[in-house]
Protein backbone atom coordinates (compact mmCIF):
# COMPACT_ATOMS: atom_id res chain seq x y z
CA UNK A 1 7.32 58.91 -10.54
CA UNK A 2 7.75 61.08 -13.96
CA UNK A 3 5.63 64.13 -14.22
CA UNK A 4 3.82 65.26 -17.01
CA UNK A 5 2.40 68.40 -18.31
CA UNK A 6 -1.39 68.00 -18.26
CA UNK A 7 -1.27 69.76 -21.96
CA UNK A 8 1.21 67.44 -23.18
CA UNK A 9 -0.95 64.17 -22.45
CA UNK A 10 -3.78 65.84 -23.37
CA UNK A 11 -2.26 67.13 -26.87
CA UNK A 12 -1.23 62.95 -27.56
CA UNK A 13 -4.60 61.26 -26.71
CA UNK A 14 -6.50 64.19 -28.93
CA UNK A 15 -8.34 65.89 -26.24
CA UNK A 16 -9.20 69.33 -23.99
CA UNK A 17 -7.12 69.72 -21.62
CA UNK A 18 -9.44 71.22 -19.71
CA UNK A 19 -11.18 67.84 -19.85
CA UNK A 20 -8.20 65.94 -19.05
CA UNK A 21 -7.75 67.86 -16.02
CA UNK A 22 -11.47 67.07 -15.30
CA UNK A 23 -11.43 63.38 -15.74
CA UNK A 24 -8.13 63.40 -13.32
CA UNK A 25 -9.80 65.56 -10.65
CA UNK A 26 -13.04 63.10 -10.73
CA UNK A 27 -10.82 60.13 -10.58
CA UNK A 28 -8.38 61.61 -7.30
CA UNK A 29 -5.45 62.28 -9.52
CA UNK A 30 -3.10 64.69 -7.44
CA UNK A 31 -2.60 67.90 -9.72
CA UNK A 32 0.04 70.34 -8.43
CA UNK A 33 -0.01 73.04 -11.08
CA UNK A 34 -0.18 71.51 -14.51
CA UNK A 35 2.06 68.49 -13.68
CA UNK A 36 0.55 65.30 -12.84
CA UNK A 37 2.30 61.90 -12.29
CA UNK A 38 2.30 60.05 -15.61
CA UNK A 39 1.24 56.61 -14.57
CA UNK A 40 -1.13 57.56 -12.50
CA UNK A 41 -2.49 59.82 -15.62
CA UNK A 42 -2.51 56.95 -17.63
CA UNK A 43 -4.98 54.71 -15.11
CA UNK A 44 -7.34 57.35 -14.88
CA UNK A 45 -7.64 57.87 -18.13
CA UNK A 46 -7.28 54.68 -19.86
CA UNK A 47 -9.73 53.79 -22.80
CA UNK A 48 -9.98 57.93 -23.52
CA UNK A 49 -7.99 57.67 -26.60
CA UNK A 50 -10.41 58.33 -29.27
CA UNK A 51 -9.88 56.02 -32.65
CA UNK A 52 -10.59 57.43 -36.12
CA UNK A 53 -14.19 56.90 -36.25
CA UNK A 54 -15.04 57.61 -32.65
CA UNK A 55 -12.70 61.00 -32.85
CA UNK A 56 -14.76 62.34 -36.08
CA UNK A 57 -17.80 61.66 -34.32
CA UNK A 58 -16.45 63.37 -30.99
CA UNK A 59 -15.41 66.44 -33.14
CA UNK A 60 -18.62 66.35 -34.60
CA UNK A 61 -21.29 66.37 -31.38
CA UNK A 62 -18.60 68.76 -29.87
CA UNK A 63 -19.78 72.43 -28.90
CA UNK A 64 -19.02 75.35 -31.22
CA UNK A 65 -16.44 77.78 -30.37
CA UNK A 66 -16.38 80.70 -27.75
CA UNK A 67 -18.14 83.50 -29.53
CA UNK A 68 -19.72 81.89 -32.35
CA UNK A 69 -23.13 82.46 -33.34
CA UNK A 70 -24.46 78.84 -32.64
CA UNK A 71 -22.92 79.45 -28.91
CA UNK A 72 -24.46 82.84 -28.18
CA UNK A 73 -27.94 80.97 -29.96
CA UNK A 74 -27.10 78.47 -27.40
CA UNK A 75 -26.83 80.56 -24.05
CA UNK A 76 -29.62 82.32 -25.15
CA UNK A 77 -31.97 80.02 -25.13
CA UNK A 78 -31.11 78.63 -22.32
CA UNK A 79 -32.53 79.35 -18.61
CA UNK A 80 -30.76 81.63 -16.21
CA UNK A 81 -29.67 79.86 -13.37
CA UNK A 82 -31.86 80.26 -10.25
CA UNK A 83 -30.12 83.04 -7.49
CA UNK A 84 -28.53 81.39 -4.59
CA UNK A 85 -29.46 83.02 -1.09
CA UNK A 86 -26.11 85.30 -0.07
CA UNK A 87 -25.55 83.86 3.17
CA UNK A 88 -25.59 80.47 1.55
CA UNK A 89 -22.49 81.60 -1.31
CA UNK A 90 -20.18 82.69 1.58
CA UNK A 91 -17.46 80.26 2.20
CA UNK A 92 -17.73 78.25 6.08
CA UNK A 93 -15.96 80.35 8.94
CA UNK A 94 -12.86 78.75 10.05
């Protein structure tokens, strides 16, 4: 089983690694630290390679940075999230 930096596979099929990490979590990928087992990377995330086209268009649609205008617009406008109840936030007992 090789092991791969999460940032490295990321950084060759042109995406976040944040959503890498994402798509591996959803799919029951073990992560220990930023290494995850190549071939097991590779299922998960097979058909996530974006092609020429489908990469301009991704980079397109894709949100603007931290701390630009367009984001703060963007968080502005939108709803604050309703408060939880404190007793409900606390982690179980155990």
């Amino acid at each position: 089983m090789a092991k791969r930096r999460i940032t490295d596979i990321a950084r060759e099929r042109g995406l976040d690694p944040n959503e890498v990490a994402a798509r591996l979590f959803e799919a029951g990928v073990a992560i220990r630290g930023d290494l995850v087992d190549e071939a097991a990377a590779a299922r998960a995330l097979a058909g996530s390679r974006p092609s020429g086209a489908g990469a301009k268009a991704a980079a397109q649609t894709a949100a603007p940075p931290r701390g630009s205008t367009a984001s703060r617009k963007v968080a502005a406008a939108a709803p604050a999230p309703a408060q939880a109840h404190p007793q409900a936030m606390r982690p179980p007992a155990g």
